[in-house]
N, C-alpha and C. Protein backbone atom coordinates (compact mmCIF):
# COMPACT_ATOMS: atom_id res chain seq x y z
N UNK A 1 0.84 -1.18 0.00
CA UNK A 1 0.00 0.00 0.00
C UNK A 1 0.89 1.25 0.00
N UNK A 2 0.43 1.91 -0.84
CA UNK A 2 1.34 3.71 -0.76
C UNK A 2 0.51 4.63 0.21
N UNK A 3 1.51 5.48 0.66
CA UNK A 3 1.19 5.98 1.80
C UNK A 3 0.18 7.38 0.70
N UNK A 4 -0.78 8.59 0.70
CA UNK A 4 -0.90 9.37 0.15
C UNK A 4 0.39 10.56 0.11
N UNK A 5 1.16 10.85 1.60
CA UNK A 5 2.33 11.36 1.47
C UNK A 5 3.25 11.04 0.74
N UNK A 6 3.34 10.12 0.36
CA UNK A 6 4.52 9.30 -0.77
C UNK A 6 4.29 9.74 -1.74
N UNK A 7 2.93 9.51 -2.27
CA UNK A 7 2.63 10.28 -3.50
C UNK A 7 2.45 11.76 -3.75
N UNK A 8 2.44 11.85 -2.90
CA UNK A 8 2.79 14.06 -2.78
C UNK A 8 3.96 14.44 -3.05
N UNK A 9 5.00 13.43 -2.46
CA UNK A 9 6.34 13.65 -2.36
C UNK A 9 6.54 12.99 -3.80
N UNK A 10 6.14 11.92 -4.19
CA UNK A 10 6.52 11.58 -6.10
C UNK A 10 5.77 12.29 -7.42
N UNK A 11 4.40 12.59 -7.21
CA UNK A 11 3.76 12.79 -7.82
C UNK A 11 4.62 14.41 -8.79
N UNK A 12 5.19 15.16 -8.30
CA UNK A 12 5.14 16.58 -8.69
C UNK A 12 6.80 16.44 -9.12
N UNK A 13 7.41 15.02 -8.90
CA UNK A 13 8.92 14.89 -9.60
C UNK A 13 8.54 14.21 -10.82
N UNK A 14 7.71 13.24 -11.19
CA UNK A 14 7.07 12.73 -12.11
C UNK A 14 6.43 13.70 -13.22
N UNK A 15 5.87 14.92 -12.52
CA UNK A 15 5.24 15.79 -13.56
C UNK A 15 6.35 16.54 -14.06
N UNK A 16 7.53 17.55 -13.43
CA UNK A 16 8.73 17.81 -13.95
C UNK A 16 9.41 16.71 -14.86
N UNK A 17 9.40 15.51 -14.57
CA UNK A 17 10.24 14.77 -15.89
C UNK A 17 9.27 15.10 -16.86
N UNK A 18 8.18 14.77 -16.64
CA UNK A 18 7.32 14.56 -17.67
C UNK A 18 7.35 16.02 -18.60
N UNK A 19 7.24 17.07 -18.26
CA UNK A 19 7.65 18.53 -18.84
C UNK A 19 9.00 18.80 -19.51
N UNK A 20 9.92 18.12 -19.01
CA UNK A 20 11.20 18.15 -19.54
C UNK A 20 11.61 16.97 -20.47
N UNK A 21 10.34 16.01 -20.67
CA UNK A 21 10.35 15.12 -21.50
C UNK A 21 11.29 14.02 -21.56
N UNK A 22 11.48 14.10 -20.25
CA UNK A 22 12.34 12.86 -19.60
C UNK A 22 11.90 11.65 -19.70
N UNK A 23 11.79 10.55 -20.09
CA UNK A 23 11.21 9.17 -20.23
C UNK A 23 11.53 8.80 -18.94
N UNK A 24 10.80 8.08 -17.81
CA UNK A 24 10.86 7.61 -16.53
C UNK A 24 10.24 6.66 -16.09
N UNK A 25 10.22 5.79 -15.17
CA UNK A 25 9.09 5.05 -14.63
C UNK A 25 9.53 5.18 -13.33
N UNK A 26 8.44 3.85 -12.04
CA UNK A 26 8.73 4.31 -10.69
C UNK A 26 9.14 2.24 -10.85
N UNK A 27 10.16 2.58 -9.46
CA UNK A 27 10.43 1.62 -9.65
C UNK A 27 10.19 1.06 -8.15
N UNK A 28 11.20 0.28 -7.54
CA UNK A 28 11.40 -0.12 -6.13
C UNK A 28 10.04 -0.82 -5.82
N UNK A 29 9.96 -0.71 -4.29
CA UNK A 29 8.61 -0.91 -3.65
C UNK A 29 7.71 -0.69 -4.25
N UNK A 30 7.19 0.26 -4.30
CA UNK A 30 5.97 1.06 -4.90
C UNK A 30 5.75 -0.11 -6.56
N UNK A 31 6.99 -0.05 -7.10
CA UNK A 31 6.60 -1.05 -8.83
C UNK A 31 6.02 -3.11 -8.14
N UNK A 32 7.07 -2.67 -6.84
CA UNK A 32 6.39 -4.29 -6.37
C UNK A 32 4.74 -4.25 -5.62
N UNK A 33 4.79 -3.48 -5.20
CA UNK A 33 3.37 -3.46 -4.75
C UNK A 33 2.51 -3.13 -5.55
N UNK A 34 2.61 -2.79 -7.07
CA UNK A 34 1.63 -2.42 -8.21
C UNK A 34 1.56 -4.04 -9.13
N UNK A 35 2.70 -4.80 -8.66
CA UNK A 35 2.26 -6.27 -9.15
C UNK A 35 1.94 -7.18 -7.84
N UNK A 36 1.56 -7.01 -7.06
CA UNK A 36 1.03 -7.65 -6.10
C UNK A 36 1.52 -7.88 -4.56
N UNK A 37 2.95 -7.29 -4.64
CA UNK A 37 3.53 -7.53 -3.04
C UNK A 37 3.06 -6.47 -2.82
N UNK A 38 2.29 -6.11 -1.76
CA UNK A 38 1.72 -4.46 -1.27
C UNK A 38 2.68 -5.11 0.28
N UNK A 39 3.44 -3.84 0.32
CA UNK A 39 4.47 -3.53 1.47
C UNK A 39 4.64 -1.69 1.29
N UNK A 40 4.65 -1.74 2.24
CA UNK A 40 4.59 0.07 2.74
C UNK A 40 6.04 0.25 2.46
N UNK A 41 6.08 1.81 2.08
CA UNK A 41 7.23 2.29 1.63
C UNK A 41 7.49 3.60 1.77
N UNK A 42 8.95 4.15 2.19
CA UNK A 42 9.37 5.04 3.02
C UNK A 42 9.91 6.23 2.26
N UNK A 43 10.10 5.31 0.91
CA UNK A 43 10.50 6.27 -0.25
C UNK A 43 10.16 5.88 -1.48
N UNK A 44 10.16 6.79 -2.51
CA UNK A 44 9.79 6.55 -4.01
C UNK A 44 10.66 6.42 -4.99
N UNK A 45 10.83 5.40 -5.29
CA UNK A 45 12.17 5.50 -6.65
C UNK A 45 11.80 5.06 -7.90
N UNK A 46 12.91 6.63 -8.59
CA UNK A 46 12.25 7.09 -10.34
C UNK A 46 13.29 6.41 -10.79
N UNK A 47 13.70 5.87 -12.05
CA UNK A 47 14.32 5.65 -12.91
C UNK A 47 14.26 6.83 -14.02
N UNK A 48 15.07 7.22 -14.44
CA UNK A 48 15.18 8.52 -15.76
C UNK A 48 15.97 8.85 -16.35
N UNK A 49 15.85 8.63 -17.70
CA UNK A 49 16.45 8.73 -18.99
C UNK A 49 17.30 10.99 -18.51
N UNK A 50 17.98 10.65 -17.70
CA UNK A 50 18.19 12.13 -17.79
C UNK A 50 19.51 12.40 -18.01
N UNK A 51 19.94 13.35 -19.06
CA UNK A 51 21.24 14.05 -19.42
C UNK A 51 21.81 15.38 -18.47
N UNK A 52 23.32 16.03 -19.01
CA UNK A 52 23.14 17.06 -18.61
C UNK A 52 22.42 18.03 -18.66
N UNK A 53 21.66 18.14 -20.32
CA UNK A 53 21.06 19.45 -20.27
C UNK A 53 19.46 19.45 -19.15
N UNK A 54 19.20 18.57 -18.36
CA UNK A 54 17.95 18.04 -17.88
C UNK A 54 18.71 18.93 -16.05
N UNK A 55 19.98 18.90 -15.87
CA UNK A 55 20.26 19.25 -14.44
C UNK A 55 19.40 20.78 -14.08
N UNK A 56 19.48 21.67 -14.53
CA UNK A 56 19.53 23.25 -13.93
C UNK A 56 17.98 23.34 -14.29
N UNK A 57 17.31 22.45 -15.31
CA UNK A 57 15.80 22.91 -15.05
C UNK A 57 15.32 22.29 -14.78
N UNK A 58 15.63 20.69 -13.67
CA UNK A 58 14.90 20.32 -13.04
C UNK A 58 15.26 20.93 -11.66
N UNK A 59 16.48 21.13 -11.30
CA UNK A 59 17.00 21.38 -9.96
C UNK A 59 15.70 23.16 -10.03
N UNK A 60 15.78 23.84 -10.90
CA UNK A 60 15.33 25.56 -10.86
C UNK A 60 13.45 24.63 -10.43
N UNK A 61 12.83 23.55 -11.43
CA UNK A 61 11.46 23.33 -11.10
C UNK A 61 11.21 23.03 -9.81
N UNK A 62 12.26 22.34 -9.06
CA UNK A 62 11.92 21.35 -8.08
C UNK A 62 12.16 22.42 -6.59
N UNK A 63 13.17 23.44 -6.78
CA UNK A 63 13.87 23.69 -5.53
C UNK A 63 12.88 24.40 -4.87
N UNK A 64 11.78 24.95 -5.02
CA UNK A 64 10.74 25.33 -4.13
C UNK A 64 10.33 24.51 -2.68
N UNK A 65 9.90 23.18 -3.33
CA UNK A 65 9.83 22.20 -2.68
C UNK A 65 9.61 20.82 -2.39
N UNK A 66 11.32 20.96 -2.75
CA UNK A 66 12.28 20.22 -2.20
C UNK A 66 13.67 20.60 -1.76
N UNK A 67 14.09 19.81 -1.28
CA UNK A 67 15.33 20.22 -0.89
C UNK A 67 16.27 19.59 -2.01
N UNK A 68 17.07 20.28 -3.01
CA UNK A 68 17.67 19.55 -4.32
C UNK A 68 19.16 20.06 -4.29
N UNK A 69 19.92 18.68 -3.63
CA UNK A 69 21.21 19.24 -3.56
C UNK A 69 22.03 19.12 -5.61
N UNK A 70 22.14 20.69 -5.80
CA UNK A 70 22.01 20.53 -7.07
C UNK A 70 23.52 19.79 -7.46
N UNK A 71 24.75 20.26 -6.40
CA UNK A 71 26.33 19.15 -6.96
C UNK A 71 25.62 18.13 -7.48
N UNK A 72 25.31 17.36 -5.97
CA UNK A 72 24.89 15.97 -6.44
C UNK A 72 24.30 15.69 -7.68
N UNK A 73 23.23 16.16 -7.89
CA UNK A 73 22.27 15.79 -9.18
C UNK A 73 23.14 15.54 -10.33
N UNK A 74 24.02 16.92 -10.21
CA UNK A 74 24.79 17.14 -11.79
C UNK A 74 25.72 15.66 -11.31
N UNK A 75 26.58 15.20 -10.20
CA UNK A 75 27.39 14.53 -10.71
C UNK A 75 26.41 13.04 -11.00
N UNK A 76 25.52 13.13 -10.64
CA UNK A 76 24.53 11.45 -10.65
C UNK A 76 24.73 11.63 -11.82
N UNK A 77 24.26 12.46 -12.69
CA UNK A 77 23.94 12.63 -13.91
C UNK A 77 25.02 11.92 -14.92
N UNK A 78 26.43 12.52 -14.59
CA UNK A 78 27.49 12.67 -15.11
C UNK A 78 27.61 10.86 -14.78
N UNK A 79 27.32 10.52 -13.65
CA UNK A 79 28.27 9.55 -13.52
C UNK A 79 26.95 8.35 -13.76
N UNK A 80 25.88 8.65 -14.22
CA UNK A 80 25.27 7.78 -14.31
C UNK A 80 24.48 6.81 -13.22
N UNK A 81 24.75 7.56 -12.10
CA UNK A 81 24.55 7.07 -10.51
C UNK A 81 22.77 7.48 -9.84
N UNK A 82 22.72 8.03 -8.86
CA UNK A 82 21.36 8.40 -8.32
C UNK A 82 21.62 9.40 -7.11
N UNK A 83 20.39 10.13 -7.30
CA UNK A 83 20.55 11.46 -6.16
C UNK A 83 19.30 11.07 -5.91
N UNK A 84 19.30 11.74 -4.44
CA UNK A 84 17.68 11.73 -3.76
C UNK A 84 17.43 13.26 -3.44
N UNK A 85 15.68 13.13 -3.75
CA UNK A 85 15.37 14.70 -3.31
C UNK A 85 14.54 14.20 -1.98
N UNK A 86 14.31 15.38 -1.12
CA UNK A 86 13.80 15.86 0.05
C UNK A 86 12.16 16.57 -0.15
N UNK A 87 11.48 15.93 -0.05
CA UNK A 87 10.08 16.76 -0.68
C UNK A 87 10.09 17.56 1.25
N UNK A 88 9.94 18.73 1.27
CA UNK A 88 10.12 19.69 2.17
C UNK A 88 8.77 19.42 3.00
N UNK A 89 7.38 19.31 2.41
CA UNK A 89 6.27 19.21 3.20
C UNK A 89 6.21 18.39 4.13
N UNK A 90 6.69 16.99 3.42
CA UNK A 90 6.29 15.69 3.85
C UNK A 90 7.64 14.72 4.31
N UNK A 91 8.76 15.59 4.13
CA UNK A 91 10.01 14.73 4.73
C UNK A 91 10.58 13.84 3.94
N UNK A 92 9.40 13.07 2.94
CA UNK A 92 9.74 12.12 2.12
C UNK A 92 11.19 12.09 1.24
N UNK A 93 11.79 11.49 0.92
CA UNK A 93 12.39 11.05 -0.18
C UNK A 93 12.11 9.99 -1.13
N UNK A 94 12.43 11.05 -2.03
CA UNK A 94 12.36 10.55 -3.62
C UNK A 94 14.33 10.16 -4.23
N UNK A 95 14.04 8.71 -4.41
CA UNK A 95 15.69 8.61 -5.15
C UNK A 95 15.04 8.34 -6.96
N UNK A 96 16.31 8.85 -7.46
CA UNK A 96 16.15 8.89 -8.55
C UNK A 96 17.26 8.37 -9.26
N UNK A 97 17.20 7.48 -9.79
CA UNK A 97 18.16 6.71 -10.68
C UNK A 97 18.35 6.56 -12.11
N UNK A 98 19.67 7.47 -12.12
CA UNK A 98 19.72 7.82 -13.77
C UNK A 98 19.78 6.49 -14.23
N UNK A 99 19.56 6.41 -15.93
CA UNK A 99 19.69 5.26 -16.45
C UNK A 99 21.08 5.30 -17.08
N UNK A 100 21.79 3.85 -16.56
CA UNK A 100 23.14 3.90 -16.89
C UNK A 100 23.20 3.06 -18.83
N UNK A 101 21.76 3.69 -19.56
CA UNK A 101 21.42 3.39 -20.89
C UNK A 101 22.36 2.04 -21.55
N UNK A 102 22.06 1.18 -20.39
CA UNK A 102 22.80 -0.40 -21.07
C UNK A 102 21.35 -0.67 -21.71
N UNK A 103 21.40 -1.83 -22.42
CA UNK A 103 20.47 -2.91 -23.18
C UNK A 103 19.51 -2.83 -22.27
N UNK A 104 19.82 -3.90 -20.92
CA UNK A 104 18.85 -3.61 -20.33
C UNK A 104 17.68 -2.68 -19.70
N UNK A 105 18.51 -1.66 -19.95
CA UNK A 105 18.02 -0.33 -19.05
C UNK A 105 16.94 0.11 -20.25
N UNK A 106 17.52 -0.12 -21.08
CA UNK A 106 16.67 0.68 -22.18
C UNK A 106 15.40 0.05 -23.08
N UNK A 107 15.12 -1.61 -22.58
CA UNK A 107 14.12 -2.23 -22.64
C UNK A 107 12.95 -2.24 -21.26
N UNK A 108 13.82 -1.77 -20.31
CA UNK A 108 13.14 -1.54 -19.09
C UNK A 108 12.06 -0.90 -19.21
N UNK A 109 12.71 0.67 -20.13
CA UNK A 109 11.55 1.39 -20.28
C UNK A 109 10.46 1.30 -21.23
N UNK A 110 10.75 0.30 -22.36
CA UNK A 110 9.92 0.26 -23.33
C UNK A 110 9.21 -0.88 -22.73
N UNK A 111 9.54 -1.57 -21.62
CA UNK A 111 8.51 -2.68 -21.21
C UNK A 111 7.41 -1.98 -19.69
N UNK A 112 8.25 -0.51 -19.74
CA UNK A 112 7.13 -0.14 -18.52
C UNK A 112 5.87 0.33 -18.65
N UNK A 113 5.08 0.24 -18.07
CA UNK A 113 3.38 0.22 -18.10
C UNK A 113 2.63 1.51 -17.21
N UNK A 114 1.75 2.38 -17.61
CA UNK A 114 0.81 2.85 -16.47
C UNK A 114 0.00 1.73 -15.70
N UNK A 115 0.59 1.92 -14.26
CA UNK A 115 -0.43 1.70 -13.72
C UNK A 115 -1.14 1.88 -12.08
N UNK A 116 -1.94 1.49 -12.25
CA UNK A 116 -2.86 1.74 -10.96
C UNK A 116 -2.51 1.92 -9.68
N UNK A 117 -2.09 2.33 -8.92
CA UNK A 117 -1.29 2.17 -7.57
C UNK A 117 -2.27 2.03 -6.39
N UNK A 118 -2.32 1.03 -5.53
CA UNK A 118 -3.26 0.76 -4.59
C UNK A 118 -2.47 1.69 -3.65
N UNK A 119 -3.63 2.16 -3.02
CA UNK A 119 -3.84 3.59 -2.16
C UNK A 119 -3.83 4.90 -2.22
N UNK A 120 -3.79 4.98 -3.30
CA UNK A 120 -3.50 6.12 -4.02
C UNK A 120 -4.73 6.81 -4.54
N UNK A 121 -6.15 6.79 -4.40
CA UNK A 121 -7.19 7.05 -4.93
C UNK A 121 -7.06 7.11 -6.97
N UNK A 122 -6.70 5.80 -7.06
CA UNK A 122 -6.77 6.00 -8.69
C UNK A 122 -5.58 5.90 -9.06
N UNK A 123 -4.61 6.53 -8.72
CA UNK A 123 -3.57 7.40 -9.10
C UNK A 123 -2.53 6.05 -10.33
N UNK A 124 -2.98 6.73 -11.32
CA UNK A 124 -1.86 5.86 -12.21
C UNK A 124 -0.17 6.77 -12.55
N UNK A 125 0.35 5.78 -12.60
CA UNK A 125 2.05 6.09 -12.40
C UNK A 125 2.43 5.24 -13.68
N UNK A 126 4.04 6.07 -14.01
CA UNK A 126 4.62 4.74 -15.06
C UNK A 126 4.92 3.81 -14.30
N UNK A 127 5.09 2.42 -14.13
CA UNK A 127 5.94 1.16 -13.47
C UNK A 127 6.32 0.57 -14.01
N UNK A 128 7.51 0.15 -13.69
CA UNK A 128 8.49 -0.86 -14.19
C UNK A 128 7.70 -2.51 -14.41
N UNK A 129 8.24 -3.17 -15.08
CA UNK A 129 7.10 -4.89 -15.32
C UNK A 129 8.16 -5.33 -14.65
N UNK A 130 6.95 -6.22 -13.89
CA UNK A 130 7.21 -7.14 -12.78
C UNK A 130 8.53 -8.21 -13.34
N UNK A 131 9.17 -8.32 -14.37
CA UNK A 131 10.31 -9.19 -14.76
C UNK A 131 11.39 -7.94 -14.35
N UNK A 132 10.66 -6.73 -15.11
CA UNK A 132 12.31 -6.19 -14.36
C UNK A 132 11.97 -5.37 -13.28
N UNK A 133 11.10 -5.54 -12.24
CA UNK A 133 11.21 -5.49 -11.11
C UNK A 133 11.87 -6.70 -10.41
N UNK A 134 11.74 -7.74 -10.46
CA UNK A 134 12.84 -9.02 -10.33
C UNK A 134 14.02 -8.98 -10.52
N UNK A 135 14.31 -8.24 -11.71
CA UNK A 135 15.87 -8.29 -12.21
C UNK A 135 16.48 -7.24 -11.76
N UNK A 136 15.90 -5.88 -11.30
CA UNK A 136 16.42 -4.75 -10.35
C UNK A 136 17.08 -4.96 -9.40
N UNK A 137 15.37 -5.88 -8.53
CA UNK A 137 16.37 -5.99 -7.45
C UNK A 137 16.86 -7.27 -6.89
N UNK A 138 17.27 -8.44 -7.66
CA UNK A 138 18.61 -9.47 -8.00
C UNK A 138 19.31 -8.41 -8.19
N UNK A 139 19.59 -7.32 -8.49
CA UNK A 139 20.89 -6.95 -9.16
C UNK A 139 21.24 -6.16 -7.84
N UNK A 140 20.69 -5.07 -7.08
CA UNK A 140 20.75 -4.63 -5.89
C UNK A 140 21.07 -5.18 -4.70
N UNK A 141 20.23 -6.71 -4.53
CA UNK A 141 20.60 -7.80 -3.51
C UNK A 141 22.24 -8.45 -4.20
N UNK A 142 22.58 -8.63 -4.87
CA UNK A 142 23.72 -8.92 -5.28
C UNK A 142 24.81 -7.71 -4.99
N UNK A 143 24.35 -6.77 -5.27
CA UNK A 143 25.83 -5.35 -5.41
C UNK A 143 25.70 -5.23 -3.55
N UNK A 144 24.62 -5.63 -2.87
CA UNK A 144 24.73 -5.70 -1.84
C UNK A 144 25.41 -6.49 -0.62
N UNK A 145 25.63 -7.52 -1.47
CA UNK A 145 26.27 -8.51 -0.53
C UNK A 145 25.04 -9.60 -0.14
N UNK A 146 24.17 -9.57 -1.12
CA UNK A 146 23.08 -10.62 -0.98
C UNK A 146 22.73 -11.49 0.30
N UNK A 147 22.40 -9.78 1.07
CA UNK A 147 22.07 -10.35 3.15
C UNK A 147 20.74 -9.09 2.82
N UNK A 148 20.11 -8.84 1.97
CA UNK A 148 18.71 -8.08 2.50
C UNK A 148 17.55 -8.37 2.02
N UNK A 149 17.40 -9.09 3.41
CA UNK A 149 15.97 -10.13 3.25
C UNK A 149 14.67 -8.95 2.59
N UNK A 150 14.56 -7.89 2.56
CA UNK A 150 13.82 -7.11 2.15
C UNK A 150 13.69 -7.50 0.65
N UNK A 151 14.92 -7.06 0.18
CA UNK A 151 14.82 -7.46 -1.38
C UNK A 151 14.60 -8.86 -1.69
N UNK A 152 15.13 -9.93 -1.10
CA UNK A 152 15.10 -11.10 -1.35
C UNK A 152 13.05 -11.49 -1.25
N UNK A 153 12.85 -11.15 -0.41
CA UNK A 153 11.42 -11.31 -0.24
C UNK A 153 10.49 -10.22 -1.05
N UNK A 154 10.91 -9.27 -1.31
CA UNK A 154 10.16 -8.99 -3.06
C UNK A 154 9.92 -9.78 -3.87
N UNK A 155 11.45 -10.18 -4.03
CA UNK A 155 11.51 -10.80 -5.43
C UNK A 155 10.97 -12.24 -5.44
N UNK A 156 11.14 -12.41 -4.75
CA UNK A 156 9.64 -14.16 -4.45
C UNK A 156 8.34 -13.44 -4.29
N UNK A 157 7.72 -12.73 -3.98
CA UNK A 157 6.57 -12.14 -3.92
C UNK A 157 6.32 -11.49 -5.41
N UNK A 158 7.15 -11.13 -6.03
CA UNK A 158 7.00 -10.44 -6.97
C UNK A 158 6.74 -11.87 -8.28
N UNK A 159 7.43 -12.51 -8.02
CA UNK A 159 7.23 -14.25 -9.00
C UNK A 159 6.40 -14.72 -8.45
N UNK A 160 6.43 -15.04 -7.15
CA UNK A 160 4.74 -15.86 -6.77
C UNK A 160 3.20 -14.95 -7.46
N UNK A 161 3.15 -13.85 -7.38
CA UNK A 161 1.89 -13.12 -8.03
C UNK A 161 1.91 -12.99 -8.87
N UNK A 162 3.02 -13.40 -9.97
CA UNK A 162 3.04 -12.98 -11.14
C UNK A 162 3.48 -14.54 -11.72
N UNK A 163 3.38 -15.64 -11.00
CA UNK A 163 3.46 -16.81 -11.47
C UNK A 163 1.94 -17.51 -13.18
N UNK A 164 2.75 -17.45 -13.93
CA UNK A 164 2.02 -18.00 -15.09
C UNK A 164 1.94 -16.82 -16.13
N UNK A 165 2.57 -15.96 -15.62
CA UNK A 165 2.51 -14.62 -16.25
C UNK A 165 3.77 -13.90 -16.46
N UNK A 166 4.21 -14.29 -16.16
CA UNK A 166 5.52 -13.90 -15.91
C UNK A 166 6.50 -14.28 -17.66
N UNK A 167 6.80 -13.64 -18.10
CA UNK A 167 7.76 -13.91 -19.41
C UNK A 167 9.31 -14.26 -19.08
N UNK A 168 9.38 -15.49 -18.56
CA UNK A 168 10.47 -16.15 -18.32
C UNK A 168 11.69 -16.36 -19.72
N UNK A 169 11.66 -16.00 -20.34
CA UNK A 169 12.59 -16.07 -21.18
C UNK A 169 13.32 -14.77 -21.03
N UNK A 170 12.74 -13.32 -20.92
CA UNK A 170 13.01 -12.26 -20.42
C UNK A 170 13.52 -11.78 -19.38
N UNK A 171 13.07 -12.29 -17.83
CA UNK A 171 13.75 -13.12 -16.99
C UNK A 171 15.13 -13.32 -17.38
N UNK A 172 15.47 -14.53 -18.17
CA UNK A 172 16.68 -15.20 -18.10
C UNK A 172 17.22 -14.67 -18.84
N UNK A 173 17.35 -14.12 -19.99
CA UNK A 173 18.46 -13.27 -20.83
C UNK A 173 18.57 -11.97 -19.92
N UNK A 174 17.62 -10.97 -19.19
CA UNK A 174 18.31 -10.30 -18.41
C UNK A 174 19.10 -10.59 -17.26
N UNK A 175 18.58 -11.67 -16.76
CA UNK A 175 19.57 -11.65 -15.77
C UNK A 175 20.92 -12.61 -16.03
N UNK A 176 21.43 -13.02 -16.87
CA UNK A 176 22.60 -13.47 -17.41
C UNK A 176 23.00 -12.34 -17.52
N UNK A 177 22.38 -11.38 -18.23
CA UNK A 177 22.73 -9.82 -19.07
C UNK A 177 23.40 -9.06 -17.74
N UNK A 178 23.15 -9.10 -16.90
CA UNK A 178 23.12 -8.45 -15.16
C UNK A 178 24.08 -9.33 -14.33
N UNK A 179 24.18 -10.35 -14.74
CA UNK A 179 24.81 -11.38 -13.95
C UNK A 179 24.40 -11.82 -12.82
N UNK A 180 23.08 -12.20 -12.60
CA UNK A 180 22.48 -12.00 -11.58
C UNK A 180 21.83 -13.62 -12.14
N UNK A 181 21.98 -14.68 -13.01
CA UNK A 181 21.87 -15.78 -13.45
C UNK A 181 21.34 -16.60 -12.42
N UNK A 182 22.43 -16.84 -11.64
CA UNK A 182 22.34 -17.70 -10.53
C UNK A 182 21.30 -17.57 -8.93
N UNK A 183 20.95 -16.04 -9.03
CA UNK A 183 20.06 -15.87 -8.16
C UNK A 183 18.84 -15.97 -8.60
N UNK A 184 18.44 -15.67 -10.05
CA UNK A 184 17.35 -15.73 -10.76
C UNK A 184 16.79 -17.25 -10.50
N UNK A 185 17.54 -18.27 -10.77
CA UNK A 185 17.39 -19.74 -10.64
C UNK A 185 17.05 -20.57 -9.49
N UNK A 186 17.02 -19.53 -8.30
CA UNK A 186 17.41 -19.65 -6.86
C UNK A 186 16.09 -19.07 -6.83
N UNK A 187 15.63 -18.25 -6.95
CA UNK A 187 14.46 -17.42 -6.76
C UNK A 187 13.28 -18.44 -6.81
N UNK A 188 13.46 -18.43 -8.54
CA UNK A 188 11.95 -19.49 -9.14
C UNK A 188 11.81 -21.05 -8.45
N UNK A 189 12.84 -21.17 -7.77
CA UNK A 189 13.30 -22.49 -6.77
C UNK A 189 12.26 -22.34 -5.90
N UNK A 190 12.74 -21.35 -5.48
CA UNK A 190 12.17 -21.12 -4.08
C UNK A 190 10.48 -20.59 -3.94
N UNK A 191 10.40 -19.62 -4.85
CA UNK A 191 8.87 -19.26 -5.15
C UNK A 191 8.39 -20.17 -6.25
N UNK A 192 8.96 -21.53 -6.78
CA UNK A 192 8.08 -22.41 -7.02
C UNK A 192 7.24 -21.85 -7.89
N UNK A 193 8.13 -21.06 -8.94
CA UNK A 193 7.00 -20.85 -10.32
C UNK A 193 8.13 -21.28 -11.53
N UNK A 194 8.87 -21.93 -11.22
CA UNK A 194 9.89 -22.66 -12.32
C UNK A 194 9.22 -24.04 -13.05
């Protein structure tokens, strides 16, 4: 479930990409709980196609309110990394994760979907598909040191609800693509949709 503050705090970074014609979706929690794991969430994370020329007029849209440390942004940008904003009302953070425009990254977005977000009164969002919400975060639980049961228990929640539906071939060429092979195999083991 999304909190309505969450979406106060995402909703008005979503409409700035969208003005600056940024291609984006939401990813993290919030994309797992739009395929069926509903787990509360503390923050909102964008994925976005964003360059340099995208730094000084999102940092000039946003800095009212939020708090937008603008170094950071420019070097995420540069380096292909992620900055978080501070939505000022609501405390929230929003991370935002440039796209480091590999193969994968860039089917991510052509496979992401509007949709519906439970708790949200209606509220449709871009989201990431539930295969590469799987393959995100395998790739996160891995760069992590593959000890956070958080992610690990998405990503079985995210295959158990999406069992029979799920485009397993897509699945497996990304996560070879990610190197994340061996957890992928481990997963469908375990959530028993292999």
């Amino acid at each position: 479930m999304t909190d309505p503050d969450l979406l106060a705090a995402l909703a008005p970074v979503l409409r700035v990409l969208d003005e600056l014609g940024v291609r984006h979706f939401v990813g993290g929690s919030i994309a797992s709980s739009a395929h069926g794991v509903a787990r509360a969430s503390v923050d909102g994370d964008v994925v976005a196609e964003l360059g340099p020329g995208h730094v000084e007029p999102l940092v000039a849209a946003l800095r009212e309110t939020y708090y937008v440390p603008e170094a950071r942004v420019s070097d995420a940008v540069a380096r292909k990394a992620s900055f978080n904003l501070i939505h000022l009302d609501t405390m929230l953070k929003v991370d935002v994760f440039v796209s480091k425009d590999r193969p994968f990254d860039r089917r991510a977005f052509e496979r992401s979907r509007p949709a519906v977000i439970e708790g949200t009164s209606g509220a449709t969002l871009p989201v990431s598909s539930a295969e590469d919400v799987v393959l995100a975060k395998l790739e996160w639980y891995r760069r992590g040191g593959e000890v956070s049961e958080r992610q690990w228990s998405d990503v079985l929640g995210v295959l158990q609800a999406g069992a029979g539906d799920l485009d397993l071939g897509h699945l497996r060429r990304g996560s070879a693509e990610l190197e994340v092979d061996d957890l992928l195999e481990r997963a469908l083991d375990e959530a028993g949709t292999d």
